[in-house]
N, C-alpha and C. Protein backbone atom coordinates (compact mmCIF):
# COMPACT_ATOMS: atom_id res chain seq x y z
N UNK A 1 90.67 116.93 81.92
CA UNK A 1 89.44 117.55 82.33
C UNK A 1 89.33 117.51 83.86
N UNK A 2 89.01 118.68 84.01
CA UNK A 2 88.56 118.65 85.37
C UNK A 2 87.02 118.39 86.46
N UNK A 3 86.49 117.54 87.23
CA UNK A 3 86.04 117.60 87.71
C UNK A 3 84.67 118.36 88.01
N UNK A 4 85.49 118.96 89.06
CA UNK A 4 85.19 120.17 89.99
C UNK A 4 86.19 121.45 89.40
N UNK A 5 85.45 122.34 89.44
CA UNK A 5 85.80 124.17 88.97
C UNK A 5 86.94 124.34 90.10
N UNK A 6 88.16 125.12 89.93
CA UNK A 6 88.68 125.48 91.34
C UNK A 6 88.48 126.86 91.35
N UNK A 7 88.45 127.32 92.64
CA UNK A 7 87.98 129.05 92.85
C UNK A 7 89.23 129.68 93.26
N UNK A 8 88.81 130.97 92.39
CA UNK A 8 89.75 131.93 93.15
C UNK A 8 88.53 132.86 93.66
N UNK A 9 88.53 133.41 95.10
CA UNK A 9 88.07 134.53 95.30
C UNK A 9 88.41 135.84 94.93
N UNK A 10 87.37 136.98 94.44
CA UNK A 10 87.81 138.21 94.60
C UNK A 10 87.78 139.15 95.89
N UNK A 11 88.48 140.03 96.16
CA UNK A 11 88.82 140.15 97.81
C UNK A 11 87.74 140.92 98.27
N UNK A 12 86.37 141.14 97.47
CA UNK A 12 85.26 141.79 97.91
C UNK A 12 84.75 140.50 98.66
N UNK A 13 84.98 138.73 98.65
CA UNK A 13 84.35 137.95 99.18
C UNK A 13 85.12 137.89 100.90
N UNK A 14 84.18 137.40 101.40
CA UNK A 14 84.91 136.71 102.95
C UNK A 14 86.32 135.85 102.41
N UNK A 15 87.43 136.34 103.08
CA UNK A 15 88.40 134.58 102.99
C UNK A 15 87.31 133.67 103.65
N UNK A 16 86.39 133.79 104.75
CA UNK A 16 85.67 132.91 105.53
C UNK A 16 85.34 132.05 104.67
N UNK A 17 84.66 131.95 103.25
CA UNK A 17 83.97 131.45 102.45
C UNK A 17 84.87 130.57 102.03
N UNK A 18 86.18 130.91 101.53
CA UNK A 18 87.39 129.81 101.14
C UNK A 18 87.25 129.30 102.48
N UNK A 19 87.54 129.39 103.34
CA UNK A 19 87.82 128.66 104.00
C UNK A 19 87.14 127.65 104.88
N UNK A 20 85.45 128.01 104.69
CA UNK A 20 83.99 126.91 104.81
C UNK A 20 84.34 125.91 103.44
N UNK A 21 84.43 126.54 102.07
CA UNK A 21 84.31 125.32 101.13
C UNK A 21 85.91 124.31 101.16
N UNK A 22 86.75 125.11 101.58
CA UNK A 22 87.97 124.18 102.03
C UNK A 22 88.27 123.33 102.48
N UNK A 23 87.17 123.39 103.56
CA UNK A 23 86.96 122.08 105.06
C UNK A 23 85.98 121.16 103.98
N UNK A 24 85.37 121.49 102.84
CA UNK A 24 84.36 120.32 102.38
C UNK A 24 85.30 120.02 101.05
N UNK A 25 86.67 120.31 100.85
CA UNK A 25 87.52 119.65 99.43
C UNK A 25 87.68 120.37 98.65
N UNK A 26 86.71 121.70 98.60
CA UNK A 26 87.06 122.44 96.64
C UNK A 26 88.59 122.93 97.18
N UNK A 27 89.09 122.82 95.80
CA UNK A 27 90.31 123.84 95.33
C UNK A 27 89.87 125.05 95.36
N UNK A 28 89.94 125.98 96.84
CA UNK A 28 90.13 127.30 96.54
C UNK A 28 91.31 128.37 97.11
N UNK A 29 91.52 129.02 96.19
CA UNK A 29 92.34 130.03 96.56
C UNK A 29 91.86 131.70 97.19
N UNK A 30 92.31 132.80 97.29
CA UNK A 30 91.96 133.77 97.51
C UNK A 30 92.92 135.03 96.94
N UNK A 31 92.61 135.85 96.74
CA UNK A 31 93.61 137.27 96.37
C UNK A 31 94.80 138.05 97.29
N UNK A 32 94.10 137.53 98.21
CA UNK A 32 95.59 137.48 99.92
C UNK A 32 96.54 136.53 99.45
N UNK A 33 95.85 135.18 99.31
CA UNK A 33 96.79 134.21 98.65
C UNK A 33 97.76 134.48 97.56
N UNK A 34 97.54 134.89 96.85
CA UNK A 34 98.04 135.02 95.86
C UNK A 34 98.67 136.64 95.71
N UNK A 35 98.34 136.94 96.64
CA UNK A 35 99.42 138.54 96.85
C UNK A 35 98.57 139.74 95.80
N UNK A 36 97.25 139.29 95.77
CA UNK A 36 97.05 140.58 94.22
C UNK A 36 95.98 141.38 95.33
N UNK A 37 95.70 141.42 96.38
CA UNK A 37 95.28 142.78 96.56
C UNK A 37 95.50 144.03 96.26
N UNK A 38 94.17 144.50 95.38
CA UNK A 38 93.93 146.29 95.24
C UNK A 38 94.61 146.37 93.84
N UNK A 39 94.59 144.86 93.55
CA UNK A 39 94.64 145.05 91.95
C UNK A 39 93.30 145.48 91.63
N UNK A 40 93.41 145.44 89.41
CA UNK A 40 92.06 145.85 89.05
C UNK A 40 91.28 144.64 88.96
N UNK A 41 90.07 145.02 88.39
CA UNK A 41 89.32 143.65 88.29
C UNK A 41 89.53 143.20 87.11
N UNK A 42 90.11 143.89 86.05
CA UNK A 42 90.60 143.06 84.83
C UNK A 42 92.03 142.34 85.20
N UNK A 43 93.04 143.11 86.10
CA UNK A 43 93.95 141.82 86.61
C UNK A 43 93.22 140.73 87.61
N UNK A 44 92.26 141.36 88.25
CA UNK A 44 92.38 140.02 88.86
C UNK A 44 91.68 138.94 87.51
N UNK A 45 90.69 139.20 87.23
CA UNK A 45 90.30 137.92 86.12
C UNK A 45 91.81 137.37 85.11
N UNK A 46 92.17 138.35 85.14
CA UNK A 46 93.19 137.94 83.92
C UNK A 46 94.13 136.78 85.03
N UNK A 47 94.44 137.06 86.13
CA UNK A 47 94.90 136.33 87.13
C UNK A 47 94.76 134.80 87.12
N UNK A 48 92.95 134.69 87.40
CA UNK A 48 92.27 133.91 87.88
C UNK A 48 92.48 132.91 86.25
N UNK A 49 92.68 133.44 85.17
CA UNK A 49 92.78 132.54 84.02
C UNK A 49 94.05 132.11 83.55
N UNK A 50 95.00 132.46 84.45
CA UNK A 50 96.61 132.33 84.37
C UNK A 50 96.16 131.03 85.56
N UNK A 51 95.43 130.89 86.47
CA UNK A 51 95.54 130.18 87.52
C UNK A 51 94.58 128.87 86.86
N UNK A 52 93.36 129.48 86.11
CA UNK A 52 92.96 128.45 85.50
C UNK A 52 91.61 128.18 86.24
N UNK A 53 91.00 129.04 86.72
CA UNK A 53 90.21 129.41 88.38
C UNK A 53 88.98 129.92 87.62
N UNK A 54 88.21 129.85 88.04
CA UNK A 54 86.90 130.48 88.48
C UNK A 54 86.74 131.51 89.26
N UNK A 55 86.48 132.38 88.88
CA UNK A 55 86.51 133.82 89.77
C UNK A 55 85.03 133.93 90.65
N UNK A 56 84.92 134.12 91.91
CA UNK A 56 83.82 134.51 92.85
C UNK A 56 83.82 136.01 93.42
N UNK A 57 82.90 137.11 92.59
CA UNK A 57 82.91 138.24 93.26
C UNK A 57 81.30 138.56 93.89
N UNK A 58 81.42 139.51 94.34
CA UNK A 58 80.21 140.26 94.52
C UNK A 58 79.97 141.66 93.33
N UNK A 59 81.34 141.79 92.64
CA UNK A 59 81.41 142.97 92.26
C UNK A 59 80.32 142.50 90.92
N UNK A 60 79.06 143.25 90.46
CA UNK A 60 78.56 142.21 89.84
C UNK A 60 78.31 143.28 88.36
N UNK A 61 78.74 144.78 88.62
CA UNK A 61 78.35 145.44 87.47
C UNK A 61 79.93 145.28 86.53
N UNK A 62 81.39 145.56 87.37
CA UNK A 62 82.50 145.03 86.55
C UNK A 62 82.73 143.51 85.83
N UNK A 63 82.23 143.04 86.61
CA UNK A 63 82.59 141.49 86.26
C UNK A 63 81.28 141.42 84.85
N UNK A 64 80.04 141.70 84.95
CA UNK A 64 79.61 141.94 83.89
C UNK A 64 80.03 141.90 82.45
N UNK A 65 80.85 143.52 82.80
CA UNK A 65 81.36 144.15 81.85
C UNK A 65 82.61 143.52 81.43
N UNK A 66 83.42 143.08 81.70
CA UNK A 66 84.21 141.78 81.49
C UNK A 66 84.27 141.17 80.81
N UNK A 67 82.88 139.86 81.29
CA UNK A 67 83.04 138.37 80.56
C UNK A 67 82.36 139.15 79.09
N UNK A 68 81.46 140.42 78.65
CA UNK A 68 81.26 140.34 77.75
C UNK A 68 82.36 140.72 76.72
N UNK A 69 83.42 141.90 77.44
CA UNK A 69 84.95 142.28 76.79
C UNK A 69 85.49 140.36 76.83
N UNK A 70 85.03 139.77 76.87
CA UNK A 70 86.38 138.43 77.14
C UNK A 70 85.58 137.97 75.29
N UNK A 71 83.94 138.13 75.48
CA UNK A 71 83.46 137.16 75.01
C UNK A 71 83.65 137.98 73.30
N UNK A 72 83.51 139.28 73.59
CA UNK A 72 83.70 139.93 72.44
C UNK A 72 85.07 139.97 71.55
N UNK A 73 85.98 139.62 72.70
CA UNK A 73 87.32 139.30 71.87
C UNK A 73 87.33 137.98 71.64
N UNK A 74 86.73 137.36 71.84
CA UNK A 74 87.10 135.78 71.94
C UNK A 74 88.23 135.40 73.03
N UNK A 75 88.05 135.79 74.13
CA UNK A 75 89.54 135.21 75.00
C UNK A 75 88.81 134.65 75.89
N UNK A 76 89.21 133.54 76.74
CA UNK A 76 88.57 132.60 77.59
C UNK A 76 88.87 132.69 78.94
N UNK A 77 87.82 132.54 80.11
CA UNK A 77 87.91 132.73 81.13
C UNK A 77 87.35 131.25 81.42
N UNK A 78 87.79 130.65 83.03
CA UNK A 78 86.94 129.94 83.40
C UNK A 78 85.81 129.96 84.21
N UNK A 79 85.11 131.05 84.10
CA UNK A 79 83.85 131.35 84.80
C UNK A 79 84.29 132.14 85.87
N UNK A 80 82.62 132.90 85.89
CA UNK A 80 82.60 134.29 86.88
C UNK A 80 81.29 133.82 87.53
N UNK A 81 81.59 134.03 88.76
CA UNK A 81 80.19 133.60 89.71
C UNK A 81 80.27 134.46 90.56
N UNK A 82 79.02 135.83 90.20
CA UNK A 82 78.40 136.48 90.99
C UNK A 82 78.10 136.50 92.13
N UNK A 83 77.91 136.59 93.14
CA UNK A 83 77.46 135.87 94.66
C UNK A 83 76.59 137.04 95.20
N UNK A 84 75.26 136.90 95.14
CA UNK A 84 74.73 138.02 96.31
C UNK A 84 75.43 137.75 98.00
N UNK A 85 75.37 138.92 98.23
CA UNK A 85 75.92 139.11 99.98
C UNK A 85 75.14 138.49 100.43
N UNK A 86 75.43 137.45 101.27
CA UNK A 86 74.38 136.52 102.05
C UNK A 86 75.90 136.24 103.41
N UNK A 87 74.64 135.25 104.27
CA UNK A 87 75.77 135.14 105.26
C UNK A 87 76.72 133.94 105.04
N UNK A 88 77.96 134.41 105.68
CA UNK A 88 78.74 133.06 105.22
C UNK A 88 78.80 131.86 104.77
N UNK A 89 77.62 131.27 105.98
CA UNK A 89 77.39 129.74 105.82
C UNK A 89 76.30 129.37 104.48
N UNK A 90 75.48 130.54 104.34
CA UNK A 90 74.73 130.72 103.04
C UNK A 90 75.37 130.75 101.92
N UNK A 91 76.21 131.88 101.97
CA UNK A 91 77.23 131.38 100.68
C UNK A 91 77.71 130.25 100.13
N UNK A 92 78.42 129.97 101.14
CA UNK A 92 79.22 128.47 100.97
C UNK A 92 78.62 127.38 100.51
N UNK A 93 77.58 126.97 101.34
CA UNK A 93 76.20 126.43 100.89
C UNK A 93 75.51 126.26 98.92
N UNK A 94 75.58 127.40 98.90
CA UNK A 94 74.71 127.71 97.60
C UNK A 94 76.26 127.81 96.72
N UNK A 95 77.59 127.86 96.81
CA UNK A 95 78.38 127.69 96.08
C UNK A 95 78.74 126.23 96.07
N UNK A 96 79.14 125.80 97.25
CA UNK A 96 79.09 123.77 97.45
C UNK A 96 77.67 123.30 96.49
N UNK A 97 76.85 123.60 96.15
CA UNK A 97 75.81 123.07 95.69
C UNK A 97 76.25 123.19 93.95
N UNK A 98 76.67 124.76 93.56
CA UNK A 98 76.62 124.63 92.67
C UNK A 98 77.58 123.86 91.51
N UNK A 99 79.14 123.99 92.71
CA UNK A 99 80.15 123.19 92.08
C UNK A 99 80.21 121.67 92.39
N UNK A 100 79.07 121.40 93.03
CA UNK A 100 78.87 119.93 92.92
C UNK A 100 77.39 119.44 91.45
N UNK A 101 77.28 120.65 90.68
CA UNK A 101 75.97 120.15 90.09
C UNK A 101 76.85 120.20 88.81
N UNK A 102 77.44 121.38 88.44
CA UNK A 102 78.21 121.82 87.02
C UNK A 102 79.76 121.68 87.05
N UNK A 103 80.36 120.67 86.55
CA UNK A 103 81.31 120.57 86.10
C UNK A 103 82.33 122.01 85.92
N UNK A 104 83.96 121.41 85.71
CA UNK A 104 84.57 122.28 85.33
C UNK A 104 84.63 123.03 83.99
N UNK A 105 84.32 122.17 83.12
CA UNK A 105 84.13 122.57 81.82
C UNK A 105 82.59 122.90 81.21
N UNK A 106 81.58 122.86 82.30
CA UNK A 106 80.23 123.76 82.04
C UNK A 106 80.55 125.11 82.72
N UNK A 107 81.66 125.21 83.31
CA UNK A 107 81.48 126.66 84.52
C UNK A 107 81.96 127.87 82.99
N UNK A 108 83.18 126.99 82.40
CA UNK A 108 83.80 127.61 81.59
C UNK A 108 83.73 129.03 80.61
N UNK A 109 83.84 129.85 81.00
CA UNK A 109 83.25 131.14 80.09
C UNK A 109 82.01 131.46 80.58
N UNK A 110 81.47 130.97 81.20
CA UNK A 110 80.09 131.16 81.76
C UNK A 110 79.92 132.35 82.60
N UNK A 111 78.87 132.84 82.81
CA UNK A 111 78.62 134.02 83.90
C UNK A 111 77.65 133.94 84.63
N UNK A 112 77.58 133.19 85.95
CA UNK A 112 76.73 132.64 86.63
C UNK A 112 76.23 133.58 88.05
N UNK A 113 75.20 133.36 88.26
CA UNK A 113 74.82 134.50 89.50
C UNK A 113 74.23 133.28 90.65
N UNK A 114 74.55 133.26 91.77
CA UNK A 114 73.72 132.96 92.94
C UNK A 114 73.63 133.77 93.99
């Protein structure tokens, strides 16, 4: 069991944001990282659950549509966290908060908005 959730960003987020919650310890990655730019958003999730990750988009009407295709097949993701556009340090902020309140295995399948 894990902890703390680790993130993958989707490339609609700042890398800035990986790289504010980086300097404070989470495991995050990004879609640069991992070479999948201008994939779809069903690869990237499908990605992010090969990685074992938590996905962070803004994209908030696909990702939607998604976790309920995940939930309707029964296939498992480890969580999708919505993010309104805020400024960097806001982001980071209100994401450090939340992966310090909910566990890795409450994020799980979940579809969370901040």
């Amino acid at each position: 069991m894990n902890l703390f959730a680790k993130i993958y960003f989707d490339e609609d987020v700042s890398v800035l944001i990986a790289a504010l919650l980086q300097a404070r310890g989470f495991d995050c990655v990004t879609v640069r990282d991992e070479r999948m730019l201008t994939q779809s958003d069903p690869l990237q999730l499908a990605h992010a659950v090969v990685l074992q990750r938590c996905i962070v988009t803004h994209n908030r009407n696909h990702f939607e549509q998604l976790h309920l295709y995940y939930l309707a097949t029964d296939q498992r993701h480890f969580g999708i966290i919505i993010a309104a556009r805020r400024t960097h340090y806001d982001l980071a902020q209100r994401l450090a908060i939340l992966l310090n309140t909910l566990a890795a295995d409450e994020i799980e399948n979940q579809l969370l908005y901040i």
